[in-house]
Protein backbone atom coordinates (compact mmCIF):
# COMPACT_ATOMS: atom_id res chain seq x y z
CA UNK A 1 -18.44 -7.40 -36.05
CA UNK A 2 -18.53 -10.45 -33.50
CA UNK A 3 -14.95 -9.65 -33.08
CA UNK A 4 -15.50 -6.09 -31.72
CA UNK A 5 -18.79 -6.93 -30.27
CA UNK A 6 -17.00 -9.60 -27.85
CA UNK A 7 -14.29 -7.40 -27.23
CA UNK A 8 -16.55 -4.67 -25.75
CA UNK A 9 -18.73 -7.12 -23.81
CA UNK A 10 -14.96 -8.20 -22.14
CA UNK A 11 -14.66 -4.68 -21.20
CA UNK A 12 -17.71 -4.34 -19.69
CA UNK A 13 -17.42 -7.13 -17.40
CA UNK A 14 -13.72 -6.19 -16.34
CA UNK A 15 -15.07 -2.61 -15.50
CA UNK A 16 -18.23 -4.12 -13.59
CA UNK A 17 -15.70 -6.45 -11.90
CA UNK A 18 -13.68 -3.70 -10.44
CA UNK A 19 -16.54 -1.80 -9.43
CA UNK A 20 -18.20 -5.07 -7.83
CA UNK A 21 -15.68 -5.82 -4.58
CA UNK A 22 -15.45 -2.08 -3.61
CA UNK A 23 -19.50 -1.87 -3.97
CA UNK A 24 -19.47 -5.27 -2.04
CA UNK A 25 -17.84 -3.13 1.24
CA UNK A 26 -19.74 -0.60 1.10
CA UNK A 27 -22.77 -2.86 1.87
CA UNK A 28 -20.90 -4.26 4.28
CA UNK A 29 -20.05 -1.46 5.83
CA UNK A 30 -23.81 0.00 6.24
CA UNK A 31 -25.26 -3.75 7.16
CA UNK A 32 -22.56 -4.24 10.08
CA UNK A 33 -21.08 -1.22 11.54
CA UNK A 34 -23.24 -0.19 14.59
CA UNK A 35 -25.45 2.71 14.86
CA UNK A 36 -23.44 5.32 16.87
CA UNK A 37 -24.29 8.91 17.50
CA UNK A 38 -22.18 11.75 16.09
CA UNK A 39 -18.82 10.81 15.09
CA UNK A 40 -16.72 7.80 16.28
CA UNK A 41 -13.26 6.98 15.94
CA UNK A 42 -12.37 3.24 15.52
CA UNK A 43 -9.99 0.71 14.54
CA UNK A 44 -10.60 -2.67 12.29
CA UNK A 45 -14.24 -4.74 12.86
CA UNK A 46 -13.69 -8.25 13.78
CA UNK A 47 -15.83 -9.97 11.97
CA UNK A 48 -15.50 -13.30 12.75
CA UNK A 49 -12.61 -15.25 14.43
CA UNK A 50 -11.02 -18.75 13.17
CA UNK A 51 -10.21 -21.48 16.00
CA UNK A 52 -6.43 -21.85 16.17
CA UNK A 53 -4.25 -24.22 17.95
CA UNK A 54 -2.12 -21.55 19.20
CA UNK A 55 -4.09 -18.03 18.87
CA UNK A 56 -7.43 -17.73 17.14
CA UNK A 57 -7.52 -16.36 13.72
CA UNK A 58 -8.94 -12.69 14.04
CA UNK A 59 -10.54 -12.06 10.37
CA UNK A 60 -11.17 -8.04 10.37
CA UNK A 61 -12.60 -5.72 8.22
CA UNK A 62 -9.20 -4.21 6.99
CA UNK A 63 -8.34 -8.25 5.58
CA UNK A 64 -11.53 -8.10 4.09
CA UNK A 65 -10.80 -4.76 2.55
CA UNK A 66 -7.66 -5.78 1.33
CA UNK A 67 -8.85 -8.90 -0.60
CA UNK A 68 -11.23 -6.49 -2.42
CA UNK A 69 -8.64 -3.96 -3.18
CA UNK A 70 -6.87 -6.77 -4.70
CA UNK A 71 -10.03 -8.01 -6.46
CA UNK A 72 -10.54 -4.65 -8.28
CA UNK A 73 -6.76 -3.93 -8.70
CA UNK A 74 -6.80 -7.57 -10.67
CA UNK A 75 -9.05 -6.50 -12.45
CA UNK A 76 -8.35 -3.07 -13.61
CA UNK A 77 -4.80 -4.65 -14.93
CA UNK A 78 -6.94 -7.08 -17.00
CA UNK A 79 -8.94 -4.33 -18.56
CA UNK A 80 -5.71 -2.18 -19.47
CA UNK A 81 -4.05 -5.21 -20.91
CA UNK A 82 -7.07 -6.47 -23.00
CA UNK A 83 -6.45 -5.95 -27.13
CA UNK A 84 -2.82 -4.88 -26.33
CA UNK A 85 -1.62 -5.39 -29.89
CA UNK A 86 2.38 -4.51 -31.57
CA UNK A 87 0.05 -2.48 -34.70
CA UNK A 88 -3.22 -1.45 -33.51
CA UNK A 89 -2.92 0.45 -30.10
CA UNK A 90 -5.44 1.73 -28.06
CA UNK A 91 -5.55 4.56 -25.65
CA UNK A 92 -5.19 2.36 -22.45
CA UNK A 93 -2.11 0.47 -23.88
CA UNK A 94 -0.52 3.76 -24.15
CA UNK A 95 -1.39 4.93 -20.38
CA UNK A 96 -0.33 1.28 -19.52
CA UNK A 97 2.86 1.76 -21.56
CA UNK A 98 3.56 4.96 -19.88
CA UNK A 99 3.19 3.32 -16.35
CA UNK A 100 5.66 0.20 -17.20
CA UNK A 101 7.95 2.72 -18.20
CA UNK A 102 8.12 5.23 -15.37
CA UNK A 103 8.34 2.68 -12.97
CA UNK A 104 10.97 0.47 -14.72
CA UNK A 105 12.70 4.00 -14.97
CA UNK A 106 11.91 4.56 -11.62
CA UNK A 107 13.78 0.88 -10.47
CA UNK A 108 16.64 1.57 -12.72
CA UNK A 109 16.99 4.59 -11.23
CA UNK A 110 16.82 3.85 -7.95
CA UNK A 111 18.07 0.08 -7.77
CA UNK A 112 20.53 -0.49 -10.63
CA UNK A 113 19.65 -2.77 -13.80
CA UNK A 114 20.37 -6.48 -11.63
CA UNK A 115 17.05 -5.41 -9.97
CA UNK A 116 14.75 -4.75 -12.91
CA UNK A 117 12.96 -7.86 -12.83
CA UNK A 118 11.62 -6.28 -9.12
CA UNK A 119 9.56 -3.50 -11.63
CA UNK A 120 5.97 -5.80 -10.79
CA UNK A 121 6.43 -5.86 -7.39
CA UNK A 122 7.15 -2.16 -6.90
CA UNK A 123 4.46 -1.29 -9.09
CA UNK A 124 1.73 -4.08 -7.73
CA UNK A 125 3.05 -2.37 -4.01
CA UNK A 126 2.32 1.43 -4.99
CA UNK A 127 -1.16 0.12 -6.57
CA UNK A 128 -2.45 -1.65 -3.50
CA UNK A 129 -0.77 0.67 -1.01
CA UNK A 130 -2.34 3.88 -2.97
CA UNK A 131 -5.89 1.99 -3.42
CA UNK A 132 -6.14 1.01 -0.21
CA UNK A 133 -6.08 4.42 1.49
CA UNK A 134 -7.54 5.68 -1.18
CA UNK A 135 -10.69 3.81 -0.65
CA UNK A 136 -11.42 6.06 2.14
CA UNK A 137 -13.10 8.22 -0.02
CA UNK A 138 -16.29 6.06 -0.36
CA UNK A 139 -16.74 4.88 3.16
CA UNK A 140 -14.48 1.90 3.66
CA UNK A 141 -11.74 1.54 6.16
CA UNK A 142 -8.65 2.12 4.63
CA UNK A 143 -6.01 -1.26 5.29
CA UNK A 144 -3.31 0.75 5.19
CA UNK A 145 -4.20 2.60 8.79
CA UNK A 146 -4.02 -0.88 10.09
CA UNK A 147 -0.67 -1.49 11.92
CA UNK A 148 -0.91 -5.34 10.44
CA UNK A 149 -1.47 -5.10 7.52
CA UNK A 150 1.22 -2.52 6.85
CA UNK A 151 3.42 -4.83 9.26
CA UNK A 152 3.07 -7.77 6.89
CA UNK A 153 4.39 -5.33 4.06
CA UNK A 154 7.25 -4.51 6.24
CA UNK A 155 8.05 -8.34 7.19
CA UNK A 156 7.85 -8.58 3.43
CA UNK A 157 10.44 -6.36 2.55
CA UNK A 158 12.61 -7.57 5.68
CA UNK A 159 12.86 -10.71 3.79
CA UNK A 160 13.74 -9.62 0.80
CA UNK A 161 16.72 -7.31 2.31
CA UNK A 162 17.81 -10.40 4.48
CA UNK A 163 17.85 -12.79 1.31
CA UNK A 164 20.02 -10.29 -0.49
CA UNK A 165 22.40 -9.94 2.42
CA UNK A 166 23.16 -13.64 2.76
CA UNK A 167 23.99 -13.49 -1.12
CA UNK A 168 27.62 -13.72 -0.05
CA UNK A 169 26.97 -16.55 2.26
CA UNK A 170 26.17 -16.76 6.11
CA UNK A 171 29.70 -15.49 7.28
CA UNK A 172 29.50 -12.38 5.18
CA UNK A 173 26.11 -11.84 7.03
CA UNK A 174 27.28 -12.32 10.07
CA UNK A 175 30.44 -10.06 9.59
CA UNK A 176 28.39 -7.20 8.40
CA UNK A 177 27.76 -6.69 12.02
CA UNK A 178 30.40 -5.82 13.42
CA UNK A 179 31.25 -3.35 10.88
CA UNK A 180 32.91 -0.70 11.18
CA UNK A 181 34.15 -1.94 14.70
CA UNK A 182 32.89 -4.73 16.58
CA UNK A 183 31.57 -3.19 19.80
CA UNK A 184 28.82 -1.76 17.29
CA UNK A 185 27.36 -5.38 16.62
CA UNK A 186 24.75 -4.67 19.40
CA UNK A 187 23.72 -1.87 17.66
CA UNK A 188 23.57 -2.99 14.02
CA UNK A 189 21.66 -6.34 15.50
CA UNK A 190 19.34 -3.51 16.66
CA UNK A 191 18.86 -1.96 13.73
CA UNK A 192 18.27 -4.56 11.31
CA UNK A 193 15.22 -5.16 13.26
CA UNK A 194 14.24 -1.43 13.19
CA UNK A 195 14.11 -1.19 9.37
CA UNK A 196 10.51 -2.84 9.10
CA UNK A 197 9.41 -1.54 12.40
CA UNK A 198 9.94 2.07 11.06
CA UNK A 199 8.68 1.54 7.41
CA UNK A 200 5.35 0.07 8.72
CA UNK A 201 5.11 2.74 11.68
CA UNK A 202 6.03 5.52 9.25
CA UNK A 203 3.12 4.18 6.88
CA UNK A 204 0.61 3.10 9.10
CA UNK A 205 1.14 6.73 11.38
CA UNK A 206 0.88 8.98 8.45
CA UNK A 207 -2.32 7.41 7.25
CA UNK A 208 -3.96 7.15 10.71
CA UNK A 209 -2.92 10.65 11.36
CA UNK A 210 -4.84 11.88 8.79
CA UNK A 211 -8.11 10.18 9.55
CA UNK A 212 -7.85 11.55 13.08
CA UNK A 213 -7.14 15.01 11.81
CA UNK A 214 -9.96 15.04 9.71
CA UNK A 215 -12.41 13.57 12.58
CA UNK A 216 -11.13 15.77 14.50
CA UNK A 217 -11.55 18.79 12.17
CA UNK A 218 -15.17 17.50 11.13
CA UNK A 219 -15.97 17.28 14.98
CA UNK A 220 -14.25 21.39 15.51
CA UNK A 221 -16.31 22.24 12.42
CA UNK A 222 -20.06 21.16 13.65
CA UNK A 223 -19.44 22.15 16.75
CA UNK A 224 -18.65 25.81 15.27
CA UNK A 225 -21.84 25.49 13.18
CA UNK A 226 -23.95 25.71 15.80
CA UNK A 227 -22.63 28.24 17.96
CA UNK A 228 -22.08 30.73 15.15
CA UNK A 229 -25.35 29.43 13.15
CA UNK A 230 -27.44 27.83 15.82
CA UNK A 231 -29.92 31.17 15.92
CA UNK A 232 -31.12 30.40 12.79
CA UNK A 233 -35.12 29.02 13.14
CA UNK A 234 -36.42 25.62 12.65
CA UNK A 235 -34.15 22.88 11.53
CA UNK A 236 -31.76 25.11 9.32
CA UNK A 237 -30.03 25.81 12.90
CA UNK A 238 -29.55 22.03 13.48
CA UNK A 239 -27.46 21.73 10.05
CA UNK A 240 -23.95 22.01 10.48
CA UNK A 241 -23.28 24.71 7.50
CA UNK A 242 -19.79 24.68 8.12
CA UNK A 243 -19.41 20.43 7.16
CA UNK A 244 -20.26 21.12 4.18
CA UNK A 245 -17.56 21.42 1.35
CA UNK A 246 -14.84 22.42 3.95
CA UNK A 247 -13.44 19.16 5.01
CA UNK A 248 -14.60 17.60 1.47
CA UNK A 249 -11.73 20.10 0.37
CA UNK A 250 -9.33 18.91 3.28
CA UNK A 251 -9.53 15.41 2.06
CA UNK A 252 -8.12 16.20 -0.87
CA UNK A 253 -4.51 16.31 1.56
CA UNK A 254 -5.34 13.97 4.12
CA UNK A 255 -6.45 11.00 1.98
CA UNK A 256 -5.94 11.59 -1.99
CA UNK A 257 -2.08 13.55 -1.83
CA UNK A 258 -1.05 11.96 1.58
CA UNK A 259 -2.08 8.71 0.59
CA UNK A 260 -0.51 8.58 -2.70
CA UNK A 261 2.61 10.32 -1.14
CA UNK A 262 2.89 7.67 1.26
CA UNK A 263 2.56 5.03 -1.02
CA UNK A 264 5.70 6.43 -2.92
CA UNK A 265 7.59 6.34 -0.21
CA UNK A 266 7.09 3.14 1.17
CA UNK A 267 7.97 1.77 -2.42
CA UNK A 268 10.97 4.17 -2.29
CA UNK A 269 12.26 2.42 1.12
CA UNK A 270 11.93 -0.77 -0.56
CA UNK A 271 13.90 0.08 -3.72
CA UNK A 272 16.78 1.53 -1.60
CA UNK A 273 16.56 -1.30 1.62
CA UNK A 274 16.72 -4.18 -0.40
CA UNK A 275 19.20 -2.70 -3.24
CA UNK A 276 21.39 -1.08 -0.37
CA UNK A 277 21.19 -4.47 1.18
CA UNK A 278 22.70 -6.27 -1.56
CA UNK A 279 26.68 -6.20 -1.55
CA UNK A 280 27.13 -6.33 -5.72
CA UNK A 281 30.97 -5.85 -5.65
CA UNK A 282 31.23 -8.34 -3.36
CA UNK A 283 28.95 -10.52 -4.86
CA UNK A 284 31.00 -10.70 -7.82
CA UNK A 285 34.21 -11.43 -6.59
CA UNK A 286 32.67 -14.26 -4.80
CA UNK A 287 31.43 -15.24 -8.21
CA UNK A 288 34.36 -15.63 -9.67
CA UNK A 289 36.25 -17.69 -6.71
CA UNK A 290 34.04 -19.96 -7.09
CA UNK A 291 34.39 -20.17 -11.12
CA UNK A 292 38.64 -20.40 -10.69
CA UNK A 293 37.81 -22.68 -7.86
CA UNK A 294 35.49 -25.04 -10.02
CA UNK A 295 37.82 -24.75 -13.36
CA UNK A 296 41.01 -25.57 -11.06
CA UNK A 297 39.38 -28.39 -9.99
């Protein structure tokens, strides 16, 4: 009994615990964002900025944002791994089980079986990536229509695919450039350099997009209201009839299905940069020069 009673209480606090960070910014967000009439259009708050030697240290609301993304996220994966047991199984270690699975098919699929131990990553990306603009819906600013944070993402990933090309050594690296001829090497300089620019662009435009669109649509909507509905007496022709439920429905695109679409893609691009990046036949074959090379010697 003080067995189950314990366990519960654990749940409890993991569930408060992911509700607490994203409750956290949206008292934030009412106790600092200026009063502004109508509808404004803005980027990421400073809210405070860090002496630097070099540049200061900007500290926005999107960073802030993101640490409490991360905060619930953390959380949540406590609360679905809490009591996983081989016999007894609850109905979260099943949805858990289902999501390991999908998205270690999902790497197998779309990376090969070397790159299975990358499963957490792409996972831990589509989870903060999908929360993120996600959190939209109650009034924070998503990260993800912040070029920097996105950009970091991208520099991320740039890393990885870089690490994997120099597998086969500096020289190989270097050779890859001039491939197929070498009066492209300009041009494939140019385009290593273009992979993160495009990923974080693609991710950060889509996302942004849609926030515009739908201030934009909000803004078409009241102003509509009025001129079809402003005859009505009193204050029931101040109320912009046509706001409500219309772009509630458009949101359903523009932040749930675009976000989550975007999300997938961005981990797609990562699954087939950094396993396209990786040379595996040539890998091998360096492999074993250097095991005849060590047993010859």
């Amino acid at each position: 009994m003080k067995t189950r009673r314990s366990f519960r209480l654990w749940d409890i606090f993991y569930i408060i615990m992911m509700i607490v960070p994203l409750a956290i910014g949206m008292v934030l967000q009412i106790l600092t964002k200026p009063m502004a009439e109508g509808i404004t259009l803005t980027g990421a708050r400073i809210f405070f900025t860090i002496p630097m030697p070099l540049q200061d240290f900007y500290v926005t609301e999107s960073q802030i944002n993101s640490l409490l993304v991360t905060v619930t996220i953390f959380f949540f994966c406590l609360y679905m791994t809490h009591g996983i047991h081989e016999r007894v199984k609850l109905k979260r270690q099943h949805f858990a089980e289902l999501i390991v699975e999908k998205v270690d098919g999902l790497v197998n699929e779309n990376m090969g079986e070397y790159f299975m131990g990358y499963s957490p990553f792409i996972i831990a990306m589509l989870a903060l990536s999908a929360v993120s603009s996600l959190s939209s819906l109650i009034g924070l600013f998503p990260p993800t229509s912040d070029i920097n944070v996105v950009g970091g993402w991208a520099i991320l990933v740039f890393i990885l695919i870089t690490y994997y090309k120099m597998k086969c050594g500096p020289l190989y690296y270097l050779k890859s450039f001039t491939e197929p001829i070498a009066l492209l090497a300009p041009i494939n300089f140019l385009s290593e350099f273009a992979t993160p620019i495009s990923m974080s662009f693609r991710h950060y435009g889509n996302i942004l997009s849609g926030t515009v669109i739908s201030t934009l649509i909000a803004v078409g909507l009241s102003g509509l209201s009025h001129l079809v509905l402003g005859w009505l007496p009193g204050f029931l022709g101040e109320i912009s009839w046509l706001r409500v439920g219309i772009p509630a429905v458009l949101s359903i695109y523009f932040d749930v299905f675009s976000g989550c679409l975007q999300a997938f893609i961005f981990a797609m691009l990562t699954m087939m940069n950094v396993a396209g990046a990786f040379p595996m036949d040539e890998y091998e074959k360096r492999k074993q020069r250097k095991q005849i090379k060590k047993q010859t010697t």
